[in-house]
N, C-alpha and C. Protein backbone atom coordinates (compact mmCIF):
# COMPACT_ATOMS: atom_id res chain seq x y z
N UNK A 1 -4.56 -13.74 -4.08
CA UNK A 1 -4.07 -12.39 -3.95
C UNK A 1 -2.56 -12.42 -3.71
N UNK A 2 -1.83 -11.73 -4.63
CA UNK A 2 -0.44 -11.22 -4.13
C UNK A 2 -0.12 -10.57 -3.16
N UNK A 3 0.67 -11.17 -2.18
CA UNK A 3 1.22 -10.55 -0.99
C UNK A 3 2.52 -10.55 -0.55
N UNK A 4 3.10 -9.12 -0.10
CA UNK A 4 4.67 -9.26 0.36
C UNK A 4 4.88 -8.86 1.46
N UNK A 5 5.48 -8.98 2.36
CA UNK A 5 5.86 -8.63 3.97
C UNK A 5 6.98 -7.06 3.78
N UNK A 6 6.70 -6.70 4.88
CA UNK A 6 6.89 -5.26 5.01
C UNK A 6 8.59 -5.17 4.92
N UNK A 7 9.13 -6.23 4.59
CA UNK A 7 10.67 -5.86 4.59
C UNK A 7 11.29 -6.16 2.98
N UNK A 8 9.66 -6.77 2.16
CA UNK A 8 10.37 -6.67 0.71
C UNK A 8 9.99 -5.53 0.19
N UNK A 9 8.81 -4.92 0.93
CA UNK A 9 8.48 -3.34 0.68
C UNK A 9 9.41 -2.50 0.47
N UNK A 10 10.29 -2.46 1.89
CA UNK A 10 11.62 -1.35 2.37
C UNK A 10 12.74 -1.76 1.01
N UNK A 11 13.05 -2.97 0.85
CA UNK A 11 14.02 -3.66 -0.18
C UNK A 11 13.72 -2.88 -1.42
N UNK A 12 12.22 -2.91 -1.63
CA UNK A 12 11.79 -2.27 -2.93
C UNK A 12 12.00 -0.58 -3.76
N UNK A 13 12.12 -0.40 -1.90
CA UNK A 13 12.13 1.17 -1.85
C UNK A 13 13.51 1.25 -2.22
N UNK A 14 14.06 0.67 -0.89
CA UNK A 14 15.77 1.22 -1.13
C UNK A 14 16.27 0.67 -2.05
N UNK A 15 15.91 -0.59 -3.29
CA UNK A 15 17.15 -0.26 -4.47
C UNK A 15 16.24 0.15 -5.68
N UNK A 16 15.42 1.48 -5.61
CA UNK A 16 14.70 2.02 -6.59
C UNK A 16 13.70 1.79 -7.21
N UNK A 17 13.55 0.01 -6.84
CA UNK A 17 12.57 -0.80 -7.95
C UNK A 17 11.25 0.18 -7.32
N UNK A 18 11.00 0.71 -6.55
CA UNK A 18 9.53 1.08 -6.52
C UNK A 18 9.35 2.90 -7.98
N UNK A 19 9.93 2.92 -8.46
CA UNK A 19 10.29 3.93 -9.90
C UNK A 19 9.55 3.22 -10.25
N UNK A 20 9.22 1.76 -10.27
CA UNK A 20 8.44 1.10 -11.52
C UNK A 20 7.35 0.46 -11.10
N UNK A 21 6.98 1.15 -10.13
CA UNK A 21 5.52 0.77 -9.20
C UNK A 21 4.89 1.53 -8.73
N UNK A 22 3.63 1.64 -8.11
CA UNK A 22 3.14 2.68 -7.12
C UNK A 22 2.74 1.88 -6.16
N UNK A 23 2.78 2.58 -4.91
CA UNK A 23 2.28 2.29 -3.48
C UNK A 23 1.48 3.11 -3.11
N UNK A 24 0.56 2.94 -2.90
CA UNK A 24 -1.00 3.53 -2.31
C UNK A 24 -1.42 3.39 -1.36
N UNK A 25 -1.48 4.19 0.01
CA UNK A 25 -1.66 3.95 1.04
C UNK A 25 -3.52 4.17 0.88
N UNK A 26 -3.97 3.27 1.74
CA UNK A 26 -5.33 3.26 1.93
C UNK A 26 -5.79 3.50 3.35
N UNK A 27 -5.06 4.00 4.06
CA UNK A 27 -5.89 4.60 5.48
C UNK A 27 -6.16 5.66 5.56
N UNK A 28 -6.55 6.55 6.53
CA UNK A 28 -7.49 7.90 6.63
C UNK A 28 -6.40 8.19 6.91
N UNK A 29 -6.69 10.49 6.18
CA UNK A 29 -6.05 11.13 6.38
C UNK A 29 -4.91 11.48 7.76
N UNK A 30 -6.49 11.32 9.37
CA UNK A 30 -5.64 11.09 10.13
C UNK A 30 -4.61 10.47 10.29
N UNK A 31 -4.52 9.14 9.72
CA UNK A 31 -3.53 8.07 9.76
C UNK A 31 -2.10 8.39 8.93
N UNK A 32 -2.30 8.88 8.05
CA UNK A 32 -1.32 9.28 7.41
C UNK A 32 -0.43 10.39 7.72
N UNK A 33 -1.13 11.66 8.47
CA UNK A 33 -0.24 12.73 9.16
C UNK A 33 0.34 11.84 10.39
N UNK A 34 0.16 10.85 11.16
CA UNK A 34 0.72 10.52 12.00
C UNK A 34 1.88 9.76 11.93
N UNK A 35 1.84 8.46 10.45
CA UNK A 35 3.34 8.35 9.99
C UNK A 35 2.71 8.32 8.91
N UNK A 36 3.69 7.97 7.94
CA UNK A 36 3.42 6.99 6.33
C UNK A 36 4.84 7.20 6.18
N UNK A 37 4.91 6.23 4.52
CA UNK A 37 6.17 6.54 3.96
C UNK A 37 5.83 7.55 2.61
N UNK A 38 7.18 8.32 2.53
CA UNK A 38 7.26 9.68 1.61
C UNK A 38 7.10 9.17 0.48
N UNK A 39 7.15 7.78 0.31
CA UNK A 39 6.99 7.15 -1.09
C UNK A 39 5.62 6.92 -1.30
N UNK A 40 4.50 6.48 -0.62
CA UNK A 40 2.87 6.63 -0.71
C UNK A 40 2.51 7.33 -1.19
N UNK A 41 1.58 7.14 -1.95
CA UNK A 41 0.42 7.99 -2.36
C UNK A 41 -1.30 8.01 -1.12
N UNK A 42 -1.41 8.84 -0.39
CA UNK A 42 -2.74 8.51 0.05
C UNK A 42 -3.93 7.73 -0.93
N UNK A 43 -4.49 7.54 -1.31
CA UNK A 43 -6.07 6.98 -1.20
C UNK A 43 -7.00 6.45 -0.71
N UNK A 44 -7.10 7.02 0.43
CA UNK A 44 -8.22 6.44 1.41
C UNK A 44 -9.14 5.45 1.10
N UNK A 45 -9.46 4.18 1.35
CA UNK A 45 -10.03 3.16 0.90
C UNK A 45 -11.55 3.81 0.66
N UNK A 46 -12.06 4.76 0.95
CA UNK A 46 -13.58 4.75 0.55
C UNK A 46 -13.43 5.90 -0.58
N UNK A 47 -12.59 6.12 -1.27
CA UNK A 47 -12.61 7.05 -2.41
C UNK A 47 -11.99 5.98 -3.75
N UNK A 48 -11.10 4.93 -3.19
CA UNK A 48 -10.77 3.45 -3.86
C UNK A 48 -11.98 3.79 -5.25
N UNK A 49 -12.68 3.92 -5.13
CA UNK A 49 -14.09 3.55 -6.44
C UNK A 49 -13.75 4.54 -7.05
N UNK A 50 -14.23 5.72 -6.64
CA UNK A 50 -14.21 6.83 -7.76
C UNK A 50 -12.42 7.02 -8.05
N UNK A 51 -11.68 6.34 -7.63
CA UNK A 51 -10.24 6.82 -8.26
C UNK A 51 -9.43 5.86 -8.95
N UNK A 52 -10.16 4.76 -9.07
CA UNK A 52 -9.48 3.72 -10.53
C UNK A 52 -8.97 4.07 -11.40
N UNK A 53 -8.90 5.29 -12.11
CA UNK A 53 -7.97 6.23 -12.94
C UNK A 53 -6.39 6.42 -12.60
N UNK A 54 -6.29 6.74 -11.15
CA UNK A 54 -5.18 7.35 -10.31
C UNK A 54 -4.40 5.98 -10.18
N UNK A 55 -5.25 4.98 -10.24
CA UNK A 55 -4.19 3.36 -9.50
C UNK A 55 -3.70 3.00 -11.13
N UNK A 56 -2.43 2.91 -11.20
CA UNK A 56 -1.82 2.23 -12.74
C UNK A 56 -2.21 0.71 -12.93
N UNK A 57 -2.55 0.65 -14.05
CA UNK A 57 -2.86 -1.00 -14.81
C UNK A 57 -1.78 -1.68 -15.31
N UNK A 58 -0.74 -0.83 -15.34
CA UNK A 58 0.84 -1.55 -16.10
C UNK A 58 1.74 -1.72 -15.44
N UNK A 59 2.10 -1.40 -14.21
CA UNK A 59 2.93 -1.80 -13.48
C UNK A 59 2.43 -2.11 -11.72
N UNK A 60 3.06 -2.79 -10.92
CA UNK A 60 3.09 -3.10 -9.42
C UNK A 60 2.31 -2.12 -8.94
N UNK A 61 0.90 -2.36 -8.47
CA UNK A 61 0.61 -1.51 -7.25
C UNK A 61 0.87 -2.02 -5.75
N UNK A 62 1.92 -1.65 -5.24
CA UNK A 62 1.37 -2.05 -3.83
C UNK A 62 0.48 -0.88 -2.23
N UNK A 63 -0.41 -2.08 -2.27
CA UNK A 63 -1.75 -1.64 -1.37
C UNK A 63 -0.99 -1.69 -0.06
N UNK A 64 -1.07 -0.35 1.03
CA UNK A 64 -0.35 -0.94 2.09
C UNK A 64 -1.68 -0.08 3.42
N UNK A 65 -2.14 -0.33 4.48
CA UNK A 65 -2.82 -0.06 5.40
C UNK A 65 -2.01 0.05 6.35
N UNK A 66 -3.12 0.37 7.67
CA UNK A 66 -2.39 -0.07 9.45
C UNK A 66 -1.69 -1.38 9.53
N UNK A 67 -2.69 -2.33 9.40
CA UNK A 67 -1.91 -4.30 9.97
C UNK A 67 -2.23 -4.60 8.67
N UNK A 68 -2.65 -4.57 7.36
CA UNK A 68 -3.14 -5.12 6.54
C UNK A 68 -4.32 -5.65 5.84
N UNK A 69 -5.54 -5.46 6.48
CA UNK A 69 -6.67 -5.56 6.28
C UNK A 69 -7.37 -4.83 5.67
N UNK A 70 -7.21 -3.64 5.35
CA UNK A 70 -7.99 -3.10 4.27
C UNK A 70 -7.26 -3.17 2.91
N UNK A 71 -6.16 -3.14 3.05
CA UNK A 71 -5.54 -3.45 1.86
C UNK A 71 -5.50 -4.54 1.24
N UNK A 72 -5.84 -5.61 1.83
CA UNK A 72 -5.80 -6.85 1.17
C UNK A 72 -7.68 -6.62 0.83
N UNK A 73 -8.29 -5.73 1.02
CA UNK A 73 -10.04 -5.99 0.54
C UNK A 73 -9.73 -4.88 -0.45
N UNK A 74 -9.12 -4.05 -0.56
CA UNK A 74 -8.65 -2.89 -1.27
C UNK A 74 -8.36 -3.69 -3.02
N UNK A 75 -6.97 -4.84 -2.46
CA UNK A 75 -6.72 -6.00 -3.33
C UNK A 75 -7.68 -6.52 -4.19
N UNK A 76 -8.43 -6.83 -3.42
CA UNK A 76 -9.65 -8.07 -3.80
C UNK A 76 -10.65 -7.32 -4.37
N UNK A 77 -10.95 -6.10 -4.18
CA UNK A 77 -11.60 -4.90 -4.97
C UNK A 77 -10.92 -4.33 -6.40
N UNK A 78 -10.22 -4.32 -6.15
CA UNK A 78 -8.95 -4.04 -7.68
C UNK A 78 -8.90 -4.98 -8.33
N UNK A 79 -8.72 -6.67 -7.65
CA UNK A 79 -8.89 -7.22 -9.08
C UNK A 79 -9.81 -7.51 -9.38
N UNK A 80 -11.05 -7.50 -8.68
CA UNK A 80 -12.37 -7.72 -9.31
C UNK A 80 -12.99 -6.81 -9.91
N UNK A 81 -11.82 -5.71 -9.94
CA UNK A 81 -12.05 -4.57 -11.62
C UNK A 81 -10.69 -4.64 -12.56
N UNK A 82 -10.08 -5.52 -12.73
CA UNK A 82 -9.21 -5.83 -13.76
C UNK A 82 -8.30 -5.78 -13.62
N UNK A 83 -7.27 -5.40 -11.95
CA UNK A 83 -6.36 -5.44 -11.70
C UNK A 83 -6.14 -6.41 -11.60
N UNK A 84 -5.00 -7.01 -12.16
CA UNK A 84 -3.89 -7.88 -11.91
C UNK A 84 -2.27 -8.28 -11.40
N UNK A 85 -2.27 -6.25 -10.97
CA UNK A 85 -0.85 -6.23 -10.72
C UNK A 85 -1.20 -5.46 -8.98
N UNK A 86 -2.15 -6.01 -8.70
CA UNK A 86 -2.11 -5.11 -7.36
C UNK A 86 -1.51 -6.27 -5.66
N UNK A 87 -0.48 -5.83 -5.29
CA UNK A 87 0.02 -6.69 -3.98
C UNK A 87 -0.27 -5.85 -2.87
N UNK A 88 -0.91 -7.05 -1.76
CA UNK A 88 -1.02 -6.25 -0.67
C UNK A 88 0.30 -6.19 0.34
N UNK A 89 0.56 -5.62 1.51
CA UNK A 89 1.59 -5.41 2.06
C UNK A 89 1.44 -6.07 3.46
N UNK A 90 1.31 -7.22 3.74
CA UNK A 90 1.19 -7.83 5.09
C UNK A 90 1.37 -7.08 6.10
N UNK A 91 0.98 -6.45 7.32
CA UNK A 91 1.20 -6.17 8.53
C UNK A 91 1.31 -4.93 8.54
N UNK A 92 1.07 -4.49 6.94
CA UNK A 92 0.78 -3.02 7.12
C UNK A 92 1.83 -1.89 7.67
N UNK A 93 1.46 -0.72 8.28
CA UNK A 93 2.90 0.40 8.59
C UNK A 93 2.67 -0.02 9.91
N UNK A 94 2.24 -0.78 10.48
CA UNK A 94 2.42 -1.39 12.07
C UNK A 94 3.84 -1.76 11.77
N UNK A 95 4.08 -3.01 10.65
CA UNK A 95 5.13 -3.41 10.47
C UNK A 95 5.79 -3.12 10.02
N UNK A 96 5.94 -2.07 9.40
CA UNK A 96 6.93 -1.20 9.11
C UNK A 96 7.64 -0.13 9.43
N UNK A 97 6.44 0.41 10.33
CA UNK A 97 6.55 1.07 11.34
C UNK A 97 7.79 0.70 12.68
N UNK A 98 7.67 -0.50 12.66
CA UNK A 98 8.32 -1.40 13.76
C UNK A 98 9.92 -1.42 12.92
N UNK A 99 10.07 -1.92 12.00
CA UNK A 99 11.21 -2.42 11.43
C UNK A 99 12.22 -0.88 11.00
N UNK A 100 11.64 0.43 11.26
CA UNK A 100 12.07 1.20 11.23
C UNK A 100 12.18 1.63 13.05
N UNK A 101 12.13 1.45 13.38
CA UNK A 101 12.00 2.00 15.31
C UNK A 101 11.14 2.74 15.67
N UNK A 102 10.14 2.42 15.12
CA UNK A 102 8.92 3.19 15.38
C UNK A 102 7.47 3.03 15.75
N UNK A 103 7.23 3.29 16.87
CA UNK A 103 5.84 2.32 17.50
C UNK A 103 4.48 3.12 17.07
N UNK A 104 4.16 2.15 16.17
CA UNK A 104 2.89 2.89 15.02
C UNK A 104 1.33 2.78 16.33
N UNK A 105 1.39 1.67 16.67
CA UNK A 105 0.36 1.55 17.74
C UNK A 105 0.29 2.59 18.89
């Protein structure tokens, strides 16, 4: 599984390269009104099945959760339906959360 740490995420964001990717957040709604980034797309990991349409096959998805754990099964679910471009986001918006000044916990 492809994986990148939460500060090549931010890198990705801030010099545009994410224009040529999507990021898909996979935690619950609650989770998402409390932070996310404006660049996410929600998809709550238990709707993941019925929305394989919505995740792109041609360019970078990156999967990002709380610490990383559903997103990396999120991963491992995507490519065992033909994804090949899907990266998970290590440590999740804990860690990103953090690297911005912000205590996600």
């Amino acid at each position: 599984m492809k994986q990148i740490d939460p500060e090549q995420l931010l890198a990705i964001i801030a010099d545009g390269s994410l224009d040529e990717a999507q990021l898909i957040d996979v935690r619950e709604e609650g989770e998402w009104a409390y932070y996310h980034l404006e660049e996410a797309e929600l998809i709550p990991m238990q709707t993941i099945p019925a929305r394989l349409d919505d995740i792109s096959r041609d360019k970078p998805v990156y999967v990002i959760c709380a610490h990383g754990v559903r997103s990396a099964m999120v991963c491992r679910f995507l490519e065992e339906n033909g994804f090949g471009n899907a990266v998970n986001v290590r440590g999740g918006m804990a860690d990103v959360a953090a690297l911005k000044g912000f205590s996600y916990d």
